[in-house]
Structures are given as structure tokens and as C-alpha cells.
N, C-alpha and C. Protein backbone atom coordinates (compact mmCIF):
# COMPACT_ATOMS: atom_id res chain seq x y z
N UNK A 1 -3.93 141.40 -61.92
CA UNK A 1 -4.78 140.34 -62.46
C UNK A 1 -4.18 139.00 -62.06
N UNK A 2 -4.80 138.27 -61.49
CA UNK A 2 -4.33 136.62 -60.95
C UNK A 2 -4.40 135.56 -62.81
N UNK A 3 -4.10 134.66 -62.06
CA UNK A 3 -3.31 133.90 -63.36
C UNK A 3 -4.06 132.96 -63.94
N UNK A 4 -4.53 132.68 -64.73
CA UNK A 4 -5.55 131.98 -65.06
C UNK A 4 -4.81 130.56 -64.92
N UNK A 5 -5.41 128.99 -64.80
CA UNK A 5 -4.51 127.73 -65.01
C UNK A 5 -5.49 127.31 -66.13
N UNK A 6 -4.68 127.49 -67.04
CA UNK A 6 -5.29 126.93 -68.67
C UNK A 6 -4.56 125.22 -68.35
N UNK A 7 -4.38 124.64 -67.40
CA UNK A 7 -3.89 123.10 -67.73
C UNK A 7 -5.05 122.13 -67.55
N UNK A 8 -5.28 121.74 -68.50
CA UNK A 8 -6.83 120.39 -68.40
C UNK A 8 -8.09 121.48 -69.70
N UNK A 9 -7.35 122.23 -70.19
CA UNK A 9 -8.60 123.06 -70.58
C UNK A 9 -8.62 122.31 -72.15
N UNK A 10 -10.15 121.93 -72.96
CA UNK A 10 -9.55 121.33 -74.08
C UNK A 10 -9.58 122.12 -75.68
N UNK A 11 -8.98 122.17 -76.06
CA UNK A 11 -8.41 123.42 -77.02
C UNK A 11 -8.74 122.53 -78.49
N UNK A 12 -9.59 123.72 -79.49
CA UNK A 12 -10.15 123.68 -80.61
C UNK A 12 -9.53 124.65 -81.32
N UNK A 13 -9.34 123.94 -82.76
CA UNK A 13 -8.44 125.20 -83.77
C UNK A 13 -9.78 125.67 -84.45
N UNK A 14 -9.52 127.09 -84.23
CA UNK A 14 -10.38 128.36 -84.46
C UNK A 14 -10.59 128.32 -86.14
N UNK A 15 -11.85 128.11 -86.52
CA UNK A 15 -12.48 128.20 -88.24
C UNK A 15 -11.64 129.01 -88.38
N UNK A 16 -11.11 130.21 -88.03
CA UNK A 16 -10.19 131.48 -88.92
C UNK A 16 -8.88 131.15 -88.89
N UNK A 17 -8.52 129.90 -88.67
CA UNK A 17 -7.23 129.39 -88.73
C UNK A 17 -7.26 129.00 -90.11
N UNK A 18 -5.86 128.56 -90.74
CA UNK A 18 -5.26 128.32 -92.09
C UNK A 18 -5.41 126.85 -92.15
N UNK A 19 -6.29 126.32 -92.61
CA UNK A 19 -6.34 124.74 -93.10
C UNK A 19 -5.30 124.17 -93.47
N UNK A 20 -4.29 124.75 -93.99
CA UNK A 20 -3.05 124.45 -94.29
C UNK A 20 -2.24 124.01 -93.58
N UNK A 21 -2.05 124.51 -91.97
CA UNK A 21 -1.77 123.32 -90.87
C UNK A 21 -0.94 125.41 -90.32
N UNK A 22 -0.53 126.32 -90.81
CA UNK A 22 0.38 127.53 -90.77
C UNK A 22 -1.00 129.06 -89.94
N UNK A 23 -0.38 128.76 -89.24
CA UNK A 23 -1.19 130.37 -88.52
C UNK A 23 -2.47 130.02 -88.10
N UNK A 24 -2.18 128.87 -87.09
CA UNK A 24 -3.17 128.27 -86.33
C UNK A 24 -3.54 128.61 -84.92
N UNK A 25 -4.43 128.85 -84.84
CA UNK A 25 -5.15 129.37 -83.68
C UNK A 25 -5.85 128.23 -82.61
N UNK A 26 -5.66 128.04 -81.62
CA UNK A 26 -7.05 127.28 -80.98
C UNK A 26 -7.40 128.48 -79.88
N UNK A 27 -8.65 127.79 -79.65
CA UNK A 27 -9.55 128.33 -78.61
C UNK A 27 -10.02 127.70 -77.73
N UNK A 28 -10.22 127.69 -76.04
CA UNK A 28 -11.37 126.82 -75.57
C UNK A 28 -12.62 127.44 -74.78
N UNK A 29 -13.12 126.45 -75.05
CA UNK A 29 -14.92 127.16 -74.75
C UNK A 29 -15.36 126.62 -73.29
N UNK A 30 -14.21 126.03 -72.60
CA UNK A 30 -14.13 125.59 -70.90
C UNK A 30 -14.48 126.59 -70.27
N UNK A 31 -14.26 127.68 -70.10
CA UNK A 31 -14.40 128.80 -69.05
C UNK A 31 -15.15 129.46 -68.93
N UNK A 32 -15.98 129.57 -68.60
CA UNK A 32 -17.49 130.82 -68.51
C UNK A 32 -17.16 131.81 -68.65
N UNK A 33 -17.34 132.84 -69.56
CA UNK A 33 -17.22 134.42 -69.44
C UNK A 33 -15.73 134.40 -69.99
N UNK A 34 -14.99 133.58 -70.29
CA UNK A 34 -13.11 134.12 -70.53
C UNK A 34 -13.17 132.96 -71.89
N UNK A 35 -12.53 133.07 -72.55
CA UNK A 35 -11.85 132.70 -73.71
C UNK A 35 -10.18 132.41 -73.81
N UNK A 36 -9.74 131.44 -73.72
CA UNK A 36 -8.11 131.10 -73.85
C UNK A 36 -7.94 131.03 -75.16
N UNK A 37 -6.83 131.80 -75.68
CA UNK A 37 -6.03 131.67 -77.07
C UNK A 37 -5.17 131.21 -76.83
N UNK A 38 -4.44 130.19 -77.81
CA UNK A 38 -2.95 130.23 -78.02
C UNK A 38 -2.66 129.79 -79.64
N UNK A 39 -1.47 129.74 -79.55
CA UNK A 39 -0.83 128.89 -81.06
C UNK A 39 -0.92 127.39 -80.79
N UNK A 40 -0.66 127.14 -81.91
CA UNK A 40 -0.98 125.75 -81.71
C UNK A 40 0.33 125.10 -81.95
N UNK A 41 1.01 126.20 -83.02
CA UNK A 41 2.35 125.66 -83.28
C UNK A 41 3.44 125.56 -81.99
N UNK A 42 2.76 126.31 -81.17
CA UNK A 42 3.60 126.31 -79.66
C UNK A 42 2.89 126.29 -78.81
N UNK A 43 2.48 124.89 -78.30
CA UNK A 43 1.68 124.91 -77.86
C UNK A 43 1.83 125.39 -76.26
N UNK A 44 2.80 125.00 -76.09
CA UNK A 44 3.80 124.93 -74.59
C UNK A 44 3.58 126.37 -74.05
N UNK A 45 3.56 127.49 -74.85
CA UNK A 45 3.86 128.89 -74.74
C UNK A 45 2.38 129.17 -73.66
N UNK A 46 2.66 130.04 -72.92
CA UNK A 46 1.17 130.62 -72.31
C UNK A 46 0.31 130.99 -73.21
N UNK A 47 -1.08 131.08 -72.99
CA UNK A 47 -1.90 131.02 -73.82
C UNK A 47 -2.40 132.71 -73.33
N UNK A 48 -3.12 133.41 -74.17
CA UNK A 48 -3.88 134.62 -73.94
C UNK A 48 -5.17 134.66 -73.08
N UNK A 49 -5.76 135.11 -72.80
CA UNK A 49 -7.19 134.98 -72.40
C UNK A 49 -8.06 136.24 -72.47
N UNK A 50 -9.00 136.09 -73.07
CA UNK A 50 -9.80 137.42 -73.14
C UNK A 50 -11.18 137.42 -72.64
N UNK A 51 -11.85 138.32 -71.93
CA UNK A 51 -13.27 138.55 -71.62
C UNK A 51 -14.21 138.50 -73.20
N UNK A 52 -14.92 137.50 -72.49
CA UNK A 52 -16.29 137.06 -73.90
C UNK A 52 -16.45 138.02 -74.41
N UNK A 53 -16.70 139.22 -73.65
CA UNK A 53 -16.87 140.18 -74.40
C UNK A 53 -15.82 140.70 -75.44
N UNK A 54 -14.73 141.06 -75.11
CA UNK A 54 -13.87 141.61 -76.06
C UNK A 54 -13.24 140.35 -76.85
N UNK A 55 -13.24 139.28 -76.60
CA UNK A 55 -13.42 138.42 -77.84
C UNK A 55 -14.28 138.43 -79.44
N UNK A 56 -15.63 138.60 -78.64
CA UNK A 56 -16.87 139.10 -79.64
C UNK A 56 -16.74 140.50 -80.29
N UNK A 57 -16.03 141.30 -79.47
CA UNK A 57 -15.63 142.41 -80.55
C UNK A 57 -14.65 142.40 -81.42
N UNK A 58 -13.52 141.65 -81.02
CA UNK A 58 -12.31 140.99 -82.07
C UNK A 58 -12.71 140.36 -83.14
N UNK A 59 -13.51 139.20 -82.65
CA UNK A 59 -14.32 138.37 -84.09
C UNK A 59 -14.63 139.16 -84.88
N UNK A 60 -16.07 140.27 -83.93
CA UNK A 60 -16.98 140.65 -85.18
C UNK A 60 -16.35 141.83 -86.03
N UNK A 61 -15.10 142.14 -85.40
CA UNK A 61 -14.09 143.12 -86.23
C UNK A 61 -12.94 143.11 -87.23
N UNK A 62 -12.91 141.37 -86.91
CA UNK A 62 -11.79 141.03 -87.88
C UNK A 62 -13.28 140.65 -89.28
N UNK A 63 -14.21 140.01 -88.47
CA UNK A 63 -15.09 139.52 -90.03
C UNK A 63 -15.52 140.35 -90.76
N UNK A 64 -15.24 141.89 -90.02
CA UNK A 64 -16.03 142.80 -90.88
C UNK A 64 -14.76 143.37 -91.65
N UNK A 65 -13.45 143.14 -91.69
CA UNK A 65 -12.71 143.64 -92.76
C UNK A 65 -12.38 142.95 -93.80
């Protein structure tokens, strides 16, 4: 798998993050078809990336527990 360059991408903290400022998530919605995760608390760290699709099954699997 080649490497995605998440640099310039602009990153939103995910509603299922902790308002509290602790176990923060962002997301960005830059990429067609792929999804970038990371922490926010680190931000520096590589970020994840997942196919739209298996994003949408993560969501709709964490909301359903």
C-alpha cells in the first residue's frame, strides 16, 4: 500500500470525541473515498486512514453499542 501525504489536509475533532479536551479524535473530509484519523493530542504522530467504507461500518458499529 503507497503512503498517503496527510500534510495540508484540514482536520476536524470528531462529535464522538470527549468535550473535555481528553480522547480526542479528528477527522478530515479532504479526500474522496479515504478518511484520515489521528489524535489530536499528538498531533505530529501519523495519522490512520480508512476506506469510506469501513469507516461507515466503524461509526455505525460503535453507535450501535
Amino acid at each position: 500500500m503507497r503512503a498517503i501525504d496527510l500534510n495540508g489536509v484540514t482536520w476536524r475533532k470528531s462529535s464522538y470525541s470527549n468535550p473535555d479536551g481528553g480522547a480526542c479524535l479528528e477527522v478530515s473530509d479532504d479526500l474522496p473515498t479515504l478518511v484520515p484519523v489521528r489524535d489530536s493530542k499528538d498531533p505530529g504522530r501519523r495519522g490512520l486512514v480508512f476506506s469510506d467504507e469501513a469507516w461507515a461500518v466503524f461509526v455505525a458499529d460503535v453507535a450501535g453499542s
